[in-house]
PDB file of N, CA and C in Angstrom:
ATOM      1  N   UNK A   1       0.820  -1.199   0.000  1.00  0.00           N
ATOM      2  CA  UNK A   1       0.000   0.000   0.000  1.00  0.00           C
ATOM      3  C   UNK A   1       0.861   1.260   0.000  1.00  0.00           C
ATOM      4  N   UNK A   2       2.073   1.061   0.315  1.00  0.00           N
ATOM      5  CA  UNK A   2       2.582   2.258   0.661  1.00  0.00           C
ATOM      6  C   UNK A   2       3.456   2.695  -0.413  1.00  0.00           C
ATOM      7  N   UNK A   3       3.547   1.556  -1.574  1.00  0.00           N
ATOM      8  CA  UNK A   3       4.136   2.276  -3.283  1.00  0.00           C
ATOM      9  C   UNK A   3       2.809   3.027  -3.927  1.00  0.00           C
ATOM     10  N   UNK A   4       1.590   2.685  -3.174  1.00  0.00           N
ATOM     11  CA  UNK A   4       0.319   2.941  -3.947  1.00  0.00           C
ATOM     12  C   UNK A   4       0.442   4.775  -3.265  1.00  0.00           C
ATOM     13  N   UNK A   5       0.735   4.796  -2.334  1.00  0.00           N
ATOM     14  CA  UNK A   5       0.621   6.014  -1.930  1.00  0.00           C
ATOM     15  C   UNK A   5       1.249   7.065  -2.417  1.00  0.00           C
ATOM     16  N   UNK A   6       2.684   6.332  -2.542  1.00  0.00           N
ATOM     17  CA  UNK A   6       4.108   7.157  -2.730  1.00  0.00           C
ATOM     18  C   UNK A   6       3.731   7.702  -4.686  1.00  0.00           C
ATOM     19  N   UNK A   7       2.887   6.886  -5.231  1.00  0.00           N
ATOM     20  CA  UNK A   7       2.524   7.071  -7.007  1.00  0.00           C
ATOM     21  C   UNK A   7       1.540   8.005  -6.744  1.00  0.00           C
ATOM     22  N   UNK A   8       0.570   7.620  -6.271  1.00  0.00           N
ATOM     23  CA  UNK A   8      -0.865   8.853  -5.835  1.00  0.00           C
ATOM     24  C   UNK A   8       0.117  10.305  -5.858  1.00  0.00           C
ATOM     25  N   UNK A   9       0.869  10.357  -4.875  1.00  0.00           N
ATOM     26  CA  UNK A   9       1.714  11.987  -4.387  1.00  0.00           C
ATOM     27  C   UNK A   9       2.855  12.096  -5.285  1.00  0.00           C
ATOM     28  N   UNK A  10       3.087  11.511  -6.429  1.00  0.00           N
ATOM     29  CA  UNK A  10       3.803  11.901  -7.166  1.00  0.00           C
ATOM     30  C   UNK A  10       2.794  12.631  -8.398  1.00  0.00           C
ATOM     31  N   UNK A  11       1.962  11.536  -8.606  1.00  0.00           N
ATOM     32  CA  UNK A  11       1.134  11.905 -10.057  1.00  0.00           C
ATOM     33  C   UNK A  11       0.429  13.327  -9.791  1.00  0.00           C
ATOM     34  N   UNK A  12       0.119  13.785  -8.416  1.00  0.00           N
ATOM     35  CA  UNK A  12      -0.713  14.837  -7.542  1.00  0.00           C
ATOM     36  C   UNK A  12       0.579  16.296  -8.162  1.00  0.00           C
ATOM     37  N   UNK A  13       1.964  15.664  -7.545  1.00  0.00           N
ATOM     38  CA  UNK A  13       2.870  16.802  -7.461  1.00  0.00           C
ATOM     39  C   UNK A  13       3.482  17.214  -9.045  1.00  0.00           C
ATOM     40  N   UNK A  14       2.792  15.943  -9.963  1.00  0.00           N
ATOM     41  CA  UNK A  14       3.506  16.117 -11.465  1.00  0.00           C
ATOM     42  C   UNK A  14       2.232  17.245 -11.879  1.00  0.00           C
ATOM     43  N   UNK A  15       1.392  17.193 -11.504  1.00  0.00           N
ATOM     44  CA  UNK A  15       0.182  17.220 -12.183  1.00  0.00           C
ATOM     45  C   UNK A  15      -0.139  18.809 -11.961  1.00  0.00           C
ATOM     46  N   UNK A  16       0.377  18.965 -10.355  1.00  0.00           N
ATOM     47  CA  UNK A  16       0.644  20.553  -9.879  1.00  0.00           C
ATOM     48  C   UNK A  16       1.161  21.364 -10.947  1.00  0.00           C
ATOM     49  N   UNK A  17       2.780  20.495 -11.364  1.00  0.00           N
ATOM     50  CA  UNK A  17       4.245  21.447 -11.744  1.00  0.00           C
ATOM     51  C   UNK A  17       3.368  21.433 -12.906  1.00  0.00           C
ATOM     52  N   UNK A  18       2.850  20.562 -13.753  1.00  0.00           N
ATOM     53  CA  UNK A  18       1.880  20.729 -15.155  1.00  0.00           C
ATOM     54  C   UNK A  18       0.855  22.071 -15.373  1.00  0.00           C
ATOM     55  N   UNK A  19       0.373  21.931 -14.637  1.00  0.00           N
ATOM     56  CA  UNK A  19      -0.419  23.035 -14.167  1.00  0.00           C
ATOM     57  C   UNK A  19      -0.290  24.835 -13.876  1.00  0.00           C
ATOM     58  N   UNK A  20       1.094  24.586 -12.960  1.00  0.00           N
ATOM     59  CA  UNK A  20       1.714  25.900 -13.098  1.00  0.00           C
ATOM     60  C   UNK A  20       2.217  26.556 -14.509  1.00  0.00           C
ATOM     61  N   UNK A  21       2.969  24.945 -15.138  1.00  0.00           N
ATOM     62  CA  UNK A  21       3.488  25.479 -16.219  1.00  0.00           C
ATOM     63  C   UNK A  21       2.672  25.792 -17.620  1.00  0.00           C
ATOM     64  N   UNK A  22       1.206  25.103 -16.903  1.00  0.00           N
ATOM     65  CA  UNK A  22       0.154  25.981 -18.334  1.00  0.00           C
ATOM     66  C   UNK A  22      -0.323  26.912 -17.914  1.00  0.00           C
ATOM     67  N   UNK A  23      -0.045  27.326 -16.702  1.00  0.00           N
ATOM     68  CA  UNK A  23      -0.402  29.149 -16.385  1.00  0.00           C
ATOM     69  C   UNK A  23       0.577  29.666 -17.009  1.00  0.00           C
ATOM     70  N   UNK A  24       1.073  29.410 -16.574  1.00  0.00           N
ATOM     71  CA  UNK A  24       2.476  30.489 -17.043  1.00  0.00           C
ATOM     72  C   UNK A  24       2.633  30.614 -18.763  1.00  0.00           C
ATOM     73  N   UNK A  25       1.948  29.728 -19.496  1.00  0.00           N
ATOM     74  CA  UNK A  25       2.129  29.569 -20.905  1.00  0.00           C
ATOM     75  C   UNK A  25       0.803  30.498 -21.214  1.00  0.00           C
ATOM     76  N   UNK A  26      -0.492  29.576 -20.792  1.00  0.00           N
ATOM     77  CA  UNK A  26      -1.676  30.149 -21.257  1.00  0.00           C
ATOM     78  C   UNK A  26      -2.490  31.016 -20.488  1.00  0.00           C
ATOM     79  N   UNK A  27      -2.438  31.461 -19.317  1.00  0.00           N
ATOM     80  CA  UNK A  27      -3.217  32.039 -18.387  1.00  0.00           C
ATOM     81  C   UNK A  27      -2.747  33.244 -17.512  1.00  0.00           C
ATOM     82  N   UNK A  28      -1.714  33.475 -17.869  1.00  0.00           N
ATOM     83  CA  UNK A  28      -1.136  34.723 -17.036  1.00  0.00           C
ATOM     84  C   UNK A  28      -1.968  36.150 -17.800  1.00  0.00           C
ATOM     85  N   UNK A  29      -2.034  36.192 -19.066  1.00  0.00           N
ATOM     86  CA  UNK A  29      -2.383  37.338 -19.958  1.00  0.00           C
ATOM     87  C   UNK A  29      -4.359  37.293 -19.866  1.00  0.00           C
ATOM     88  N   UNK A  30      -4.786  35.741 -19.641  1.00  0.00           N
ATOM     89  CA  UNK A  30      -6.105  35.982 -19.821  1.00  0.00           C
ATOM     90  C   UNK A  30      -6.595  36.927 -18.357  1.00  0.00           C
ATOM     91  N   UNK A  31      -5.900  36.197 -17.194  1.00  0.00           N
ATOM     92  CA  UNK A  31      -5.850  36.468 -15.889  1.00  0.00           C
ATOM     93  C   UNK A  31      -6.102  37.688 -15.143  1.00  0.00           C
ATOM     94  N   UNK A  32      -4.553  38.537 -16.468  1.00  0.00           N
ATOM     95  CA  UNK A  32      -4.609  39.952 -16.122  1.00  0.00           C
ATOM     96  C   UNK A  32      -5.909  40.656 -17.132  1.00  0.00           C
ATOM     97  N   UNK A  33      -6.159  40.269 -17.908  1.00  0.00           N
ATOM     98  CA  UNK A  33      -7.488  40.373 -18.799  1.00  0.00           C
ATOM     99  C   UNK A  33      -9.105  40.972 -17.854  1.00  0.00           C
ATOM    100  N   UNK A  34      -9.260  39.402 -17.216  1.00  0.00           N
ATOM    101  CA  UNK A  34     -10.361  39.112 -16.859  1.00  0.00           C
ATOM    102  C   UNK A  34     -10.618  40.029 -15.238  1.00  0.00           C
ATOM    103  N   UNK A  35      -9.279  40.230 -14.603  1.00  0.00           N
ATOM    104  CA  UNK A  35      -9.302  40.589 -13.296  1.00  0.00           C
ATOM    105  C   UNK A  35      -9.143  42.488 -13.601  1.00  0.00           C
ATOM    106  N   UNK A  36      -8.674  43.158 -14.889  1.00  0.00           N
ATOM    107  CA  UNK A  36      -8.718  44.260 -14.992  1.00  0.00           C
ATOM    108  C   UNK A  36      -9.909  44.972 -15.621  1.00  0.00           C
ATOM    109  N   UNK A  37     -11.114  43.355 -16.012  1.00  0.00           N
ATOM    110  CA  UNK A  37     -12.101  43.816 -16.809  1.00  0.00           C
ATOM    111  C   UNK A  37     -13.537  43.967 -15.885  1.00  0.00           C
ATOM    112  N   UNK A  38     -13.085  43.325 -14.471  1.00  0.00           N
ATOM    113  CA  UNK A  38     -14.391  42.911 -13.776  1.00  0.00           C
ATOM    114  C   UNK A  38     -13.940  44.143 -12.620  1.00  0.00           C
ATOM    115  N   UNK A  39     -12.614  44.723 -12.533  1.00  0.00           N
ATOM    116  CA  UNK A  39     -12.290  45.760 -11.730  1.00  0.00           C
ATOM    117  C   UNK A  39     -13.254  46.975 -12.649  1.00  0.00           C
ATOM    118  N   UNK A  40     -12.791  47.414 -13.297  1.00  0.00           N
ATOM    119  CA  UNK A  40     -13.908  48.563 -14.635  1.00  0.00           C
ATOM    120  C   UNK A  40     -15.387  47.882 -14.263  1.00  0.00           C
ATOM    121  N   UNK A  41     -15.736  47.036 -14.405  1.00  0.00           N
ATOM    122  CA  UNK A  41     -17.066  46.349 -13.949  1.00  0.00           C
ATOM    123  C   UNK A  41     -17.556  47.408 -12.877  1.00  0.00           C
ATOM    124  N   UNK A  42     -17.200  46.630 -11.802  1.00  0.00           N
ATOM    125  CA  UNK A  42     -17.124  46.980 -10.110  1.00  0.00           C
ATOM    126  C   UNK A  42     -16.996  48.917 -10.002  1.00  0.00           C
ATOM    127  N   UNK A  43     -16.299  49.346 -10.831  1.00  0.00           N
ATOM    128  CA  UNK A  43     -15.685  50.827 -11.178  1.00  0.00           C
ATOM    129  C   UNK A  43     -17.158  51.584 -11.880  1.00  0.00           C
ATOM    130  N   UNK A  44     -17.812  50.927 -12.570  1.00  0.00           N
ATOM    131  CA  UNK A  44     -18.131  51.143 -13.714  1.00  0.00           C
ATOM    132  C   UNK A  44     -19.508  51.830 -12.702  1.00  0.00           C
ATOM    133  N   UNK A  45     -20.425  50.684 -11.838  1.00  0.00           N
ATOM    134  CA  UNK A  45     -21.792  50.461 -11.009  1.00  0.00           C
ATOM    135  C   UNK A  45     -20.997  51.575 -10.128  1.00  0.00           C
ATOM    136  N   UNK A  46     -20.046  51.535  -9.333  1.00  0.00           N
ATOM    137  CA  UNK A  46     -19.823  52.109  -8.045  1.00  0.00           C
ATOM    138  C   UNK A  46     -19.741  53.703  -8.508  1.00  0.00           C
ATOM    139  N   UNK A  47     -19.004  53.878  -9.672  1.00  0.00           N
ATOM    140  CA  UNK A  47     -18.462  55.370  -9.882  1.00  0.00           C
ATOM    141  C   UNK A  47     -19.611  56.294 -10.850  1.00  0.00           C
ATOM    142  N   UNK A  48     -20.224  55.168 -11.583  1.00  0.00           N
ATOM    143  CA  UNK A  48     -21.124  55.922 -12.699  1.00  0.00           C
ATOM    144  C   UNK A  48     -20.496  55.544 -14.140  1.00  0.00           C
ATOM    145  N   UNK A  49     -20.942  55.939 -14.850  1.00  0.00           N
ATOM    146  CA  UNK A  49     -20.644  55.484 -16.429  1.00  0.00           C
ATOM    147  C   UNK A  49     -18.858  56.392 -16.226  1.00  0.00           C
ATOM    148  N   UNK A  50     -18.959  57.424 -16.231  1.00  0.00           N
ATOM    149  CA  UNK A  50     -17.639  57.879 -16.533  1.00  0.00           C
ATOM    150  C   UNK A  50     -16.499  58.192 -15.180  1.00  0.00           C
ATOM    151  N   UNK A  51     -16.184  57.732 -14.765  1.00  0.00           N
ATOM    152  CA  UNK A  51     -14.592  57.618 -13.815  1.00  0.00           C
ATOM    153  C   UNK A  51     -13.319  58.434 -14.485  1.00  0.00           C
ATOM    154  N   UNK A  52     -12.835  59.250 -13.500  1.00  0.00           N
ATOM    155  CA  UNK A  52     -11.519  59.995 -14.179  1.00  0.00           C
ATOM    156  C   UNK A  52     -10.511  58.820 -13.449  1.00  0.00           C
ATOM    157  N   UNK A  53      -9.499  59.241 -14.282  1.00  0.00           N
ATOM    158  CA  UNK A  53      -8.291  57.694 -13.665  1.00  0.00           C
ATOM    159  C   UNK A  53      -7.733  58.912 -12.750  1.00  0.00           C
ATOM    160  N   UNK A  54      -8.358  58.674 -11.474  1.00  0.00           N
ATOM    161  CA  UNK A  54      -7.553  58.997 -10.355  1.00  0.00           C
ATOM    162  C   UNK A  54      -6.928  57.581  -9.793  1.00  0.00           C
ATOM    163  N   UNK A  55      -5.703  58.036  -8.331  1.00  0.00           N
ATOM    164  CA  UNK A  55      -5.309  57.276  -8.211  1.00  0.00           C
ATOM    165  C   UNK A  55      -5.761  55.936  -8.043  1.00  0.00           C
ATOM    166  N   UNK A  56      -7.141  56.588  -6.826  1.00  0.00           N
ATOM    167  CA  UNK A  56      -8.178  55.222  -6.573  1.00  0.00           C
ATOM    168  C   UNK A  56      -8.473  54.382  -7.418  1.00  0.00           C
ATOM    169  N   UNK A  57      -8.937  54.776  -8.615  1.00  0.00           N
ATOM    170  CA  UNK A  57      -9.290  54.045  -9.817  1.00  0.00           C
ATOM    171  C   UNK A  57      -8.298  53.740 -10.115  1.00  0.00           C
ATOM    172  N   UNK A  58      -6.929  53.779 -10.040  1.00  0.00           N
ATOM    173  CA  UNK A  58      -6.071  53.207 -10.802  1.00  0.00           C
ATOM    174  C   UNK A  58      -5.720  51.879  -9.637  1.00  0.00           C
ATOM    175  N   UNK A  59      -5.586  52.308  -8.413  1.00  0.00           N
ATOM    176  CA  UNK A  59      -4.976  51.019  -7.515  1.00  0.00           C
ATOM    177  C   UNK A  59      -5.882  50.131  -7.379  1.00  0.00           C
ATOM    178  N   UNK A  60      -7.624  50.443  -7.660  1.00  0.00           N
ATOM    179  CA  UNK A  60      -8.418  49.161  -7.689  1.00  0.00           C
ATOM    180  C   UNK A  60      -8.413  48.409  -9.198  1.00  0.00           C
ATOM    181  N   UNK A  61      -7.983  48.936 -10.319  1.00  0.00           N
ATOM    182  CA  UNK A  61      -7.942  47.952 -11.245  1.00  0.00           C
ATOM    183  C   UNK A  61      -6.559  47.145 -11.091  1.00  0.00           C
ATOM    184  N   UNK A  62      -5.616  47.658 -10.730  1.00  0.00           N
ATOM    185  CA  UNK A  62      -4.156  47.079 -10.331  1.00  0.00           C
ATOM    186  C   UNK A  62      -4.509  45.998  -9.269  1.00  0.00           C
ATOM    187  N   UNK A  63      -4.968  46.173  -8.427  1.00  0.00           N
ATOM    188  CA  UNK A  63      -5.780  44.998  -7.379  1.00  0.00           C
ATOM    189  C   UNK A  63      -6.359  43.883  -8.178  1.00  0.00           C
ATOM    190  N   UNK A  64      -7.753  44.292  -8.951  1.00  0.00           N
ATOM    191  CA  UNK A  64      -8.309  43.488  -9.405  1.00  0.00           C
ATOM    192  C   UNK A  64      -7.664  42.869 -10.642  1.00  0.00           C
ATOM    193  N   UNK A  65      -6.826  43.372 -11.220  1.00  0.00           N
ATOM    194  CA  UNK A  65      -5.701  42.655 -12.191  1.00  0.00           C
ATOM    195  C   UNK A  65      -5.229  41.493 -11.235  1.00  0.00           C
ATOM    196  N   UNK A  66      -4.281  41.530 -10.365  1.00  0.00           N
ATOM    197  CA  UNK A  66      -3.428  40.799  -9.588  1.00  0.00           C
ATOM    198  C   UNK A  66      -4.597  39.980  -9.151  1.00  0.00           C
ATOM    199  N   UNK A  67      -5.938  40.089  -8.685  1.00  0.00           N
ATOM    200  CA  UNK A  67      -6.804  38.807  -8.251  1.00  0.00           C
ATOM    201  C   UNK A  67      -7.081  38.350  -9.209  1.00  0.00           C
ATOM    202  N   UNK A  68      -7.494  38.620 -10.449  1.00  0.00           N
ATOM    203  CA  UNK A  68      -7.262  38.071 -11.810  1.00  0.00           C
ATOM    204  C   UNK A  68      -6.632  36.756 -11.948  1.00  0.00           C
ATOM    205  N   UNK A  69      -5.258  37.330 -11.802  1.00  0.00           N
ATOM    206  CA  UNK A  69      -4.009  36.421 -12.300  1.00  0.00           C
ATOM    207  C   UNK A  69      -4.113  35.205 -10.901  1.00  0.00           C
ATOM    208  N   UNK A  70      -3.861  35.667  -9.858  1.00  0.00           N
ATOM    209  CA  UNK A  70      -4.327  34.550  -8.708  1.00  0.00           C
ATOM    210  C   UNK A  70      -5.130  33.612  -8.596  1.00  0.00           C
ATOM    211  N   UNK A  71      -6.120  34.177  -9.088  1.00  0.00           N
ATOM    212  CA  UNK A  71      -7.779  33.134  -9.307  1.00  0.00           C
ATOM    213  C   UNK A  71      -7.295  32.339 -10.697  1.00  0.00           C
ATOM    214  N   UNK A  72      -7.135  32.634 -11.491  1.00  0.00           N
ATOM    215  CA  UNK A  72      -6.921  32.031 -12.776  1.00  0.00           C
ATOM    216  C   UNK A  72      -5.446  30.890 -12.766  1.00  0.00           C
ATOM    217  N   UNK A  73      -4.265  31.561 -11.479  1.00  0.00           N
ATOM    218  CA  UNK A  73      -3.492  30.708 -11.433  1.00  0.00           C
ATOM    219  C   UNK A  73      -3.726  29.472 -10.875  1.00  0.00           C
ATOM    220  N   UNK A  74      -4.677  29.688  -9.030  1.00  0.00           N
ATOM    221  CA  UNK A  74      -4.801  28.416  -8.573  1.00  0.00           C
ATOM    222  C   UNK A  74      -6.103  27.698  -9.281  1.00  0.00           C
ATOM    223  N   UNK A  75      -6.676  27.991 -10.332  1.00  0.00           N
ATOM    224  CA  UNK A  75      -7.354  27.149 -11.455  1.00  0.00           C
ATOM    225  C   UNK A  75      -6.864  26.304 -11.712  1.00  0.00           C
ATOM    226  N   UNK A  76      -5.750  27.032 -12.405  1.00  0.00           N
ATOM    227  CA  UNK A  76      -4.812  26.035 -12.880  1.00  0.00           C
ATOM    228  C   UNK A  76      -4.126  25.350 -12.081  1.00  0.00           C
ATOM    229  N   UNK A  77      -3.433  24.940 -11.087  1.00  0.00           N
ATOM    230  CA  UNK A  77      -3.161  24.243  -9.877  1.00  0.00           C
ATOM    231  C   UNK A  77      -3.944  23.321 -10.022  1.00  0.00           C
ATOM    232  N   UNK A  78      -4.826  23.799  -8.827  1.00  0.00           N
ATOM    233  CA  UNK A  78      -5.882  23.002  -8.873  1.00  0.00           C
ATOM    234  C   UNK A  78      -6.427  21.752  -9.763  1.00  0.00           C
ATOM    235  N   UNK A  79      -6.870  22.541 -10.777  1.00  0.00           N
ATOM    236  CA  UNK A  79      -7.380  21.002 -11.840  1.00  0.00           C
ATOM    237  C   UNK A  79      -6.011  20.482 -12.424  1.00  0.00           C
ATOM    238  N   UNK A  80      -5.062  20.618 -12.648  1.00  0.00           N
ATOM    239  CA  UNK A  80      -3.588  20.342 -12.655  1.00  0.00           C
ATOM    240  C   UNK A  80      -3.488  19.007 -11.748  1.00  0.00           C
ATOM    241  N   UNK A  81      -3.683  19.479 -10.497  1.00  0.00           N
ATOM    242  CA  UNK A  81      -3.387  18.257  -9.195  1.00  0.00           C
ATOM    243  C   UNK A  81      -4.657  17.050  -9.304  1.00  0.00           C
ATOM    244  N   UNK A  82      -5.311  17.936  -9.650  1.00  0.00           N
ATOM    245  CA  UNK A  82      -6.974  16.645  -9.968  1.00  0.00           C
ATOM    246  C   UNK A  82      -6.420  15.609 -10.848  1.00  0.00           C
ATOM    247  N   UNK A  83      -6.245  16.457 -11.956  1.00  0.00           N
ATOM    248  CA  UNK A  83      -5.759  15.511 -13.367  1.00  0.00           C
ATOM    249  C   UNK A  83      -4.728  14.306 -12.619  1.00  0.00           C
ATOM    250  N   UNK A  84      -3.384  15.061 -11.974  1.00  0.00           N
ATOM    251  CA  UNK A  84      -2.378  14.348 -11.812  1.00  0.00           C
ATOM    252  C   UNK A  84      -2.927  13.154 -10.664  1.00  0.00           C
ATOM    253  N   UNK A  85      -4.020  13.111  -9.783  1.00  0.00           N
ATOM    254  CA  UNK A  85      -4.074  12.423  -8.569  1.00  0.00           C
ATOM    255  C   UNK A  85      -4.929  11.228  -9.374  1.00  0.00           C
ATOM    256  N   UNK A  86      -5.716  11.673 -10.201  1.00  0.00           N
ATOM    257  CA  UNK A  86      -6.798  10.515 -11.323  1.00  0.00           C
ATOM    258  C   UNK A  86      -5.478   9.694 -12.252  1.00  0.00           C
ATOM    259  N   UNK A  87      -4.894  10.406 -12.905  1.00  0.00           N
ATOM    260  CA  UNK A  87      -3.339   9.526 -13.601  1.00  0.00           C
ATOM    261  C   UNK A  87      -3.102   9.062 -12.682  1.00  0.00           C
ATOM    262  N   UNK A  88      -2.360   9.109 -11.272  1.00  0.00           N
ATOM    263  CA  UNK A  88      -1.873   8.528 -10.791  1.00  0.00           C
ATOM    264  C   UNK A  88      -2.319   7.239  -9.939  1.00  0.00           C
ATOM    265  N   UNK A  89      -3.824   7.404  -9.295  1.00  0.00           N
ATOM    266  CA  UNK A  89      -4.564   6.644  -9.315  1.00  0.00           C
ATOM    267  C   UNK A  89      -4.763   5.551 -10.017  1.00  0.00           C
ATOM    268  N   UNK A  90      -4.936   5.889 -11.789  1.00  0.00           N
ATOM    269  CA  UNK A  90      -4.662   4.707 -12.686  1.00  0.00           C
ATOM    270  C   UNK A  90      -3.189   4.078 -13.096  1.00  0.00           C
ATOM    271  N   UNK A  91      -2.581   4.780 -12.884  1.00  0.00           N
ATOM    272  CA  UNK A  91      -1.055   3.813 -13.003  1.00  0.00           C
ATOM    273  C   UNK A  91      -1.087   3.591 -11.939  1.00  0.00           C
ATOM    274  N   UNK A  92      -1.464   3.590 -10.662  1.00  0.00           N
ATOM    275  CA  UNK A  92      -1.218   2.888  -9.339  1.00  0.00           C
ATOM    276  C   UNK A  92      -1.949   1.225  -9.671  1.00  0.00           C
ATOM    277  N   UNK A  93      -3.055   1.587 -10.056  1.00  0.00           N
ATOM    278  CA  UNK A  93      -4.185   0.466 -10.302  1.00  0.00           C
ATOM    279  C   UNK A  93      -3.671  -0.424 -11.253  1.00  0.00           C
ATOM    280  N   UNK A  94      -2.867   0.033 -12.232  1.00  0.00           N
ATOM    281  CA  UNK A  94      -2.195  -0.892 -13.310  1.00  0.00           C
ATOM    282  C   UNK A  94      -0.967  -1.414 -12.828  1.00  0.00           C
ATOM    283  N   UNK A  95      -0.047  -1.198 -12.348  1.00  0.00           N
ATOM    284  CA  UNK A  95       1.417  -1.425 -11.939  1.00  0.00           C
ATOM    285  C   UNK A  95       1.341  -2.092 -10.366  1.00  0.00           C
ATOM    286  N   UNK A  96       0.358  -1.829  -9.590  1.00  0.00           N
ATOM    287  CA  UNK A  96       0.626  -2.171  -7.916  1.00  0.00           C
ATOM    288  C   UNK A  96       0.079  -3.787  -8.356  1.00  0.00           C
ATOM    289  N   UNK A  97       1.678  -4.803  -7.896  1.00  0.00           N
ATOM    290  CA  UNK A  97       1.089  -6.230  -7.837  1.00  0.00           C
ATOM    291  C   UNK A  97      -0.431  -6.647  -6.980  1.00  0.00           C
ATOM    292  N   UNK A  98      -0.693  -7.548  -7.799  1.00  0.00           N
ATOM    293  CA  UNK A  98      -2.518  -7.469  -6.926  1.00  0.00           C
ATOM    294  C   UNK A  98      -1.538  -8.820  -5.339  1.00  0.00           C
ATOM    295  N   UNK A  99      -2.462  -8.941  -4.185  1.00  0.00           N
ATOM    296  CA  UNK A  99      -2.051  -9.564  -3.369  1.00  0.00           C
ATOM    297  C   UNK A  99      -2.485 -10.964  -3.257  1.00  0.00           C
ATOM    298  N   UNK A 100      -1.138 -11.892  -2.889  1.00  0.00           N
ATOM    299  CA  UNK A 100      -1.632 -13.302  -2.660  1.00  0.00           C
ATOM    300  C   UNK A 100      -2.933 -13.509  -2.259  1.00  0.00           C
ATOM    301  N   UNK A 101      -3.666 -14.496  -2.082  1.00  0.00           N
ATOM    302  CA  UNK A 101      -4.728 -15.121  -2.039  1.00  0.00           C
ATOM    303  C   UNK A 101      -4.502 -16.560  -1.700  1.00  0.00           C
ATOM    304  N   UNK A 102      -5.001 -16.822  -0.086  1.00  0.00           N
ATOM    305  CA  UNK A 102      -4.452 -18.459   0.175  1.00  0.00           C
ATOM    306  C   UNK A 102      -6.203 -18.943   0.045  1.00  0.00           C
ATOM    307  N   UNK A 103      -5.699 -20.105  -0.699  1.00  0.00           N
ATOM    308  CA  UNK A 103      -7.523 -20.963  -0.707  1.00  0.00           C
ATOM    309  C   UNK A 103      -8.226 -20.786   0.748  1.00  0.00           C
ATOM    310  N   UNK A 104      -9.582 -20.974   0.929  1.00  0.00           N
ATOM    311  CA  UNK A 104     -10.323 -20.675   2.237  1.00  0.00           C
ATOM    312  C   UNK A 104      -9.614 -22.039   2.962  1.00  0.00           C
ATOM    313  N   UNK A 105     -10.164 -23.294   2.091  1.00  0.00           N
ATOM    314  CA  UNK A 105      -9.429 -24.327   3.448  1.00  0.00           C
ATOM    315  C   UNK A 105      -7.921 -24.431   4.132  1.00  0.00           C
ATOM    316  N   UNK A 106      -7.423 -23.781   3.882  1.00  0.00           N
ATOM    317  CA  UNK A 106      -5.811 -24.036   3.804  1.00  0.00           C
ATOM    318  C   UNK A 106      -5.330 -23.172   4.871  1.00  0.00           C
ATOM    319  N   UNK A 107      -4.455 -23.270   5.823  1.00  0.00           N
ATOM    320  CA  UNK A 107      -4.157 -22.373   6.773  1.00  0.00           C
ATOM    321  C   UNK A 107      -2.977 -21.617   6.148  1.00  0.00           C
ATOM    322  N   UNK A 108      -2.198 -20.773   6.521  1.00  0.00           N
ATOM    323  CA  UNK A 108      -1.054 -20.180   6.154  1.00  0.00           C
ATOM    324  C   UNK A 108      -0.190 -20.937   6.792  1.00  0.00           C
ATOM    325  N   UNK A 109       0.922 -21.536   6.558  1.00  0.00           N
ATOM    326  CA  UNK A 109       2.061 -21.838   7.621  1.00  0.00           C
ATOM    327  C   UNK A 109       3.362 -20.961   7.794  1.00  0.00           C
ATOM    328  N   UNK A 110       3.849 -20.507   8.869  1.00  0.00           N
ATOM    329  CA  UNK A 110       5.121 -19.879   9.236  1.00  0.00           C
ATOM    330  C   UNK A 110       5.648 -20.594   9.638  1.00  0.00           C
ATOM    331  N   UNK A 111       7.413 -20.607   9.598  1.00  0.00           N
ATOM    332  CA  UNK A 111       8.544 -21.385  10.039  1.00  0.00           C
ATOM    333  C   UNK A 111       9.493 -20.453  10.819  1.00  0.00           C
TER     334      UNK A 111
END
């Protein structure tokens, strides 16, 4: 049981580094996208149709950029480690020898 474990927390930790590394490819730009578009959102109801870029307005879209990229990173994490713990799960299930089996009538003997 305890190679079954040691594959589970590998496929979990491959599945992480996978994950980071498709943020970093595909999700850093949507991130800052989505988190600078829902800040203007939030800007948009609170201030009225037209907002001058004062500072305020500028440090809450800079905020909501950076939660952007955060939310969108541990996404990716996240279903990253899912993926990797389900792989690993199934190569555990394929590779872990299945265990002896003594017939019901038969005792075990030790020496």
């Amino acid at each position: 049981m305890k190679a079954r474990e040691t594959i589970v927390r590998m496929g979990t930790k491959i599945g992480a580094a996978l994950g980071g590394l498709s943020f970093l490819v595909f999700g850093v730009i949507p991130g800052f996208y989505f988190g600078s578009y829902g800040a203007m959102v939030v800007l948009k109801h609170l201030l009225g149709a037209g907002g001058e870029p004062s500072v305020v307005v500028r440090m809450v879209v800079a905020v909501g950029s950076m939660l952007g990229i955060v939310c969108v990173g541990s996404v990716h994490l996240v279903v990253g480690s899912i993926v990797g713990t389900a792989l690993g799960y199934m190569v555990a299930s394929v590779t872990s020898p299945s265990e002896a089996k003594t017939p019901a009538g038969e005792a075990v003997r030790t020496q």
